[in-house]
Protein backbone atom coordinates (compact mmCIF):
# COMPACT_ATOMS: atom_id res chain seq x y z
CA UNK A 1 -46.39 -47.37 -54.13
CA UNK A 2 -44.09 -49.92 -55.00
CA UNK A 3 -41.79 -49.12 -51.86
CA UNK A 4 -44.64 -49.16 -49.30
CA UNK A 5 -45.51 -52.81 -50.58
CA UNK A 6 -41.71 -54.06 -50.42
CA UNK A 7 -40.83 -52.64 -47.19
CA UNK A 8 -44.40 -52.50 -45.51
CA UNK A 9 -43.72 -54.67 -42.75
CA UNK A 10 -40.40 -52.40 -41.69
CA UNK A 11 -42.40 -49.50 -41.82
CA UNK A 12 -45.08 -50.78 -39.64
CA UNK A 13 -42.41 -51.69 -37.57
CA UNK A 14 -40.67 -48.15 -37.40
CA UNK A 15 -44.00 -46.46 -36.37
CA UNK A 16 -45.51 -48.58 -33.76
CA UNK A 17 -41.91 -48.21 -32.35
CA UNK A 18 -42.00 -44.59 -32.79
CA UNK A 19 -45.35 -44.50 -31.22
CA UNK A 20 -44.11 -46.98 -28.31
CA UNK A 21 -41.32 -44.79 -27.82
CA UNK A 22 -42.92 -41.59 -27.67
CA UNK A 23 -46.25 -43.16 -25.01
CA UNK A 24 -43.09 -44.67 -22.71
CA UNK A 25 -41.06 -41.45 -22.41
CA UNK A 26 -44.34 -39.44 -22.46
CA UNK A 27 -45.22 -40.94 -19.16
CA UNK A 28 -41.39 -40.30 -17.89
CA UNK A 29 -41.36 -36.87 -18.71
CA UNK A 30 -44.94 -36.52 -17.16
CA UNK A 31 -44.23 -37.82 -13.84
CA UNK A 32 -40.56 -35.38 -14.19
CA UNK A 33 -42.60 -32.43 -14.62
CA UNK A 34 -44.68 -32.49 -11.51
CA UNK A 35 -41.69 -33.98 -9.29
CA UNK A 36 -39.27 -31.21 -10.14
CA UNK A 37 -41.60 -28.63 -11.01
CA UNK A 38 -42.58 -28.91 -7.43
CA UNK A 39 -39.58 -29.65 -6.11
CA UNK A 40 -38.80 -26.05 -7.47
CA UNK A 41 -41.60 -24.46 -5.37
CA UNK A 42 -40.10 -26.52 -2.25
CA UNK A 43 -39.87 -24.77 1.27
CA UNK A 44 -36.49 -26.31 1.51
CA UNK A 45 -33.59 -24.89 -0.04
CA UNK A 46 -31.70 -27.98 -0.55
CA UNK A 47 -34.90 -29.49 -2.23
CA UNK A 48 -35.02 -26.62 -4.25
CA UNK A 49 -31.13 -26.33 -5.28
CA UNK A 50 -31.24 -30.09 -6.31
CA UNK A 51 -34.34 -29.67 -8.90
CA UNK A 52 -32.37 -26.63 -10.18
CA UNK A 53 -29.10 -28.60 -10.75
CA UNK A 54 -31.39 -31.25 -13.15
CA UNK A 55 -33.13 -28.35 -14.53
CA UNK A 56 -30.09 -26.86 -15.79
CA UNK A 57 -27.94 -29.98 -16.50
CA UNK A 58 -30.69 -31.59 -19.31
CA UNK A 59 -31.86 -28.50 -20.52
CA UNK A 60 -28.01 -27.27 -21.17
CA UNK A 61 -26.85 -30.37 -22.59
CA UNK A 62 -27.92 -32.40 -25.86
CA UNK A 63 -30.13 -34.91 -25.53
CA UNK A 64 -28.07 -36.81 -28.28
CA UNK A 65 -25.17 -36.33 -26.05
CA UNK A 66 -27.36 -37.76 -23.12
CA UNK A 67 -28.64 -41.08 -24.77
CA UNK A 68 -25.23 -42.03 -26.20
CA UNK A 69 -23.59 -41.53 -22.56
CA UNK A 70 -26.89 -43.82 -20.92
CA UNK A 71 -26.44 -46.19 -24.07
CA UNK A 72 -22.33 -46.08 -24.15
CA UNK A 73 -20.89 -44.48 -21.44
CA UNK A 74 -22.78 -46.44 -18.69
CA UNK A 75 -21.96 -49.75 -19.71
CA UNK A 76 -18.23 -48.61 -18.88
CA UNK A 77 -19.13 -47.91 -15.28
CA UNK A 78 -21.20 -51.49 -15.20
CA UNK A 79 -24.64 -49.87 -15.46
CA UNK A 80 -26.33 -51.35 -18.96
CA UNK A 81 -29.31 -50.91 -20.39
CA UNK A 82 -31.19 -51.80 -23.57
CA UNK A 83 -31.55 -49.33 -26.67
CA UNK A 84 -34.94 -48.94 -26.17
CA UNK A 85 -34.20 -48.14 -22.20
CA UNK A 86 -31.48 -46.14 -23.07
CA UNK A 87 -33.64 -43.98 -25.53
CA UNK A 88 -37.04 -43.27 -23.23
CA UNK A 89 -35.24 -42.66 -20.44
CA UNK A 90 -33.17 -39.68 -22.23
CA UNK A 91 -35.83 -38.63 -23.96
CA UNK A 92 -38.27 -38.67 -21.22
CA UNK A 93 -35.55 -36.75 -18.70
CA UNK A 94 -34.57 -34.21 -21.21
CA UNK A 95 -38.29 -33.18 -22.17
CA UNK A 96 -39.21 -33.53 -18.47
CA UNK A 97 -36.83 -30.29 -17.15
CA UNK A 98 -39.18 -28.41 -20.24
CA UNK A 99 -42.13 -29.86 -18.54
CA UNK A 100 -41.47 -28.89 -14.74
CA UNK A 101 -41.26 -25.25 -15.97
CA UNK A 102 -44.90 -25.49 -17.07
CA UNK A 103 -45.41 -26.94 -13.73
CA UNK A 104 -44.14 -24.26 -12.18
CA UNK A 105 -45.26 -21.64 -14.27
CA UNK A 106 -48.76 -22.51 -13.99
CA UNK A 107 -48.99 -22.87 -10.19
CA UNK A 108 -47.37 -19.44 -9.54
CA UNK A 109 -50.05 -18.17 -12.01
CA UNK A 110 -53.05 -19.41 -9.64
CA UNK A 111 -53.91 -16.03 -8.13
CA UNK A 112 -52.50 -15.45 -4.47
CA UNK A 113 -55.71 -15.45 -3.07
CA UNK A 114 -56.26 -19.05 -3.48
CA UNK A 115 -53.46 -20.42 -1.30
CA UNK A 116 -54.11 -17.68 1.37
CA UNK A 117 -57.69 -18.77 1.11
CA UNK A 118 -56.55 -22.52 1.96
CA UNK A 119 -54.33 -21.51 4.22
CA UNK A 120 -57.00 -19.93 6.12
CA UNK A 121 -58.64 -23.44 6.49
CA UNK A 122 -56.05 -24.33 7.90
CA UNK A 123 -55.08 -26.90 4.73
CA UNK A 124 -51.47 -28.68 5.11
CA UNK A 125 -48.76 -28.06 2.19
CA UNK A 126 -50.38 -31.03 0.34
CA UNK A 127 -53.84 -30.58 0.52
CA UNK A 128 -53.14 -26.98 -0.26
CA UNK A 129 -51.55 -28.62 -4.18
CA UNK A 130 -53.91 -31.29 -4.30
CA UNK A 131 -57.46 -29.57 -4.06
CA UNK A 132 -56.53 -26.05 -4.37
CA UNK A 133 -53.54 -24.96 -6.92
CA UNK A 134 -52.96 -28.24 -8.92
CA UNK A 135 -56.68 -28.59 -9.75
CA UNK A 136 -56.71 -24.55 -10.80
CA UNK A 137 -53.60 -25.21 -12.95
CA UNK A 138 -53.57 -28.01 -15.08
CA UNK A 139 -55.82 -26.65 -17.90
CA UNK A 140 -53.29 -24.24 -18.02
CA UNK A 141 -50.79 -27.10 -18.62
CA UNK A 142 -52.25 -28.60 -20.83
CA UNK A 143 -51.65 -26.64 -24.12
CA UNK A 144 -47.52 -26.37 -23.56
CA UNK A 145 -47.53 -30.20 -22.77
CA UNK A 146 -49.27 -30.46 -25.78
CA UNK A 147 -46.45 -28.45 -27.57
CA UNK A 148 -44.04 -30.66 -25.55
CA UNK A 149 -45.44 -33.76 -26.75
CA UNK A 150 -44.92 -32.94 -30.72
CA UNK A 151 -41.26 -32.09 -29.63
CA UNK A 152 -41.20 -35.71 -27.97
CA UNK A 153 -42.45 -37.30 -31.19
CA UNK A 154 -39.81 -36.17 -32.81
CA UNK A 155 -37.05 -36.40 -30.69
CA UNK A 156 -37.09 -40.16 -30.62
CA UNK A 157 -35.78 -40.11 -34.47
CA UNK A 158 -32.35 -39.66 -32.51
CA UNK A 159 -32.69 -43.74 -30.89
CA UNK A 160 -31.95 -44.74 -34.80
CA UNK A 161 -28.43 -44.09 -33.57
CA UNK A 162 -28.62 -45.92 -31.14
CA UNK A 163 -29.64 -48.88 -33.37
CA UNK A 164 -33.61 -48.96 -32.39
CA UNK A 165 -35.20 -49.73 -35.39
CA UNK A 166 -38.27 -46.54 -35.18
CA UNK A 167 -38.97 -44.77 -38.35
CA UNK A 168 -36.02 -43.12 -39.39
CA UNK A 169 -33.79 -45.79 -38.68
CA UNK A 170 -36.73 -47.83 -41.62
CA UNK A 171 -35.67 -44.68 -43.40
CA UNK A 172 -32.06 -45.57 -43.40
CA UNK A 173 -32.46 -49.28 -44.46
CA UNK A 174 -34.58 -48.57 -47.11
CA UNK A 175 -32.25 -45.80 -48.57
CA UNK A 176 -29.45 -48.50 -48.19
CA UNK A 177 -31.02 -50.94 -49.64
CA UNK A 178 -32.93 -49.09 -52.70
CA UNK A 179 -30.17 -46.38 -52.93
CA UNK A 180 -33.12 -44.33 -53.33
CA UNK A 181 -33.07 -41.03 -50.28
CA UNK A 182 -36.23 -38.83 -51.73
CA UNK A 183 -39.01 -41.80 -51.10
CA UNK A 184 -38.31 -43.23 -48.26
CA UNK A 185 -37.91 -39.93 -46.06
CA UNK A 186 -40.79 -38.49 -47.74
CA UNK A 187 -42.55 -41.48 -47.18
CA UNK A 188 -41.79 -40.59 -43.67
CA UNK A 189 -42.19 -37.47 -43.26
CA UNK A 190 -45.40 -37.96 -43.92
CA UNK A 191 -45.75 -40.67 -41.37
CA UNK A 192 -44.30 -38.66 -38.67
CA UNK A 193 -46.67 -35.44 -39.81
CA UNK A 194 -50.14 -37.71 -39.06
CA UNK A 195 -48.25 -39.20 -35.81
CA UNK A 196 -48.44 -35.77 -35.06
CA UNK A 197 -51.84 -34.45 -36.08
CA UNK A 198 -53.32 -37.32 -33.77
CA UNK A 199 -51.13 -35.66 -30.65
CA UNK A 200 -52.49 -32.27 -31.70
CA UNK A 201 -56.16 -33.73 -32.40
CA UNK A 202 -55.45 -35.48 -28.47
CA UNK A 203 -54.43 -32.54 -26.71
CA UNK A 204 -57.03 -30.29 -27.94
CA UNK A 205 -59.96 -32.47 -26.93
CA UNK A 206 -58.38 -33.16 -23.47
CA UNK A 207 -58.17 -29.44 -22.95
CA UNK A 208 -61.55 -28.86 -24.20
CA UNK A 209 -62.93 -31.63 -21.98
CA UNK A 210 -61.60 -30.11 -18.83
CA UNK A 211 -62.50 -26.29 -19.82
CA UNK A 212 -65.74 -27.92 -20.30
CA UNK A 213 -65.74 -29.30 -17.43
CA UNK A 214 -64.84 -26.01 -15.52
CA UNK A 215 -66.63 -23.94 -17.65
CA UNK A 216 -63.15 -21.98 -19.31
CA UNK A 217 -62.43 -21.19 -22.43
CA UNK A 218 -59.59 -23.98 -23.87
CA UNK A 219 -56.53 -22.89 -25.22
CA UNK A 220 -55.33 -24.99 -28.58
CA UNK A 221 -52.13 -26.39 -28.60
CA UNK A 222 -51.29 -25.24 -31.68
């Protein structure tokens, strides 16, 4: 109890910047998944071959490795941005090739029938995604992006090395400080587990709300 009064205005500190973090690259990795998740369904080759080539790249390298070259490496070649720049941006790009496979994977799964049926009416390429297969497969999105999301959380505990000051890096300066290691990443561990019972708690009322609202059965996202 003692720590939580000493060092309760760094801890506050380290979760609302956890919580910053994780909204920001949220939104990155969002808007990812749809551009290269259709990108991968492209008509055009070259379209297609590009998407792959980020697919592959930040799903086959570490995402530590990818925020220290954005945070160290660019700099070199006169591009620099901030820590907390540095650390959406890899997180949001490295979850985001995750995310355009759910994409992907849940517009293939819209039955066949439905974009020969808007084909028949003669719908272009995007009104075919926008009112036919898009519609049809988000609520089957919705419960890996929910997965996604927890794995989000806790990747931003790597921007403490980058010197952002988020939970664990509150962690750190309280076990430096104290020389005790036990409370302080208990303390947060606990922290980071209600962080993400609120994502769970989130996804599974969005994804009850829209089965609702199209009379399926939701999936949990747990």
């Amino acid at each position: 109890m003692e720590l939580i009064v000493e060092f309760y205005p760094l801890l506050v500190k380290g979760t609302l910047l956890t919580i910053e973090l994780t909204v920001v690259s949220a939104v990155i990795a969002l808007a990812i998944s749809f551009i290269v998740g259709l990108a991968r369904l492209s008509r055009h080759w070259i379209v297609r071959t590009l998407a792959l080539i980020y697919l592959e790249f930040f799903r086959g390298t570490s995402a530590l490795v990818q925020m220290f070259f954005m945070f160290y490496v660019l700099p070199l070649l006169g591009i620099s941005l901030s820590p907390f720049l540095a650390g959406v941006i890899a997180c949001g790009f490295n979850l985001g090739s995750y995310g355009s496979e759910v994409v992907r994977g849940a517009i293939k799964s819209v039955g066949k029938g439905q974009s020969e049926a808007a084909h028949s009416l003669n719908y272009t390429s995007y009104q075919r995604y926008r009112y036919v297969l898009i519609p049809q497969a988000v609520p089957m999105m919705i419960p890996p992006f929910g997965n996604l999301l927890i794995e989000l959380m806790k990747l931003t505990a790597l921007t403490s090395l980058i010197t952002l000051s988020d939970l664990t890096f509150a962690a750190q300066i309280i076990r430096s400080q104290t020389a005790m290691t036990l409370e302080p990443f208990l303390l947060i561990l606990v922290i980071y587990f209600l962080i993400a019972s609120v994502l769970v708690g989130f996804t599974d009322w969005l994804a009850k709300s829209i089965a609702k609202r199209r009379g399926m059965t939701p999936v949990r996202t747990n």
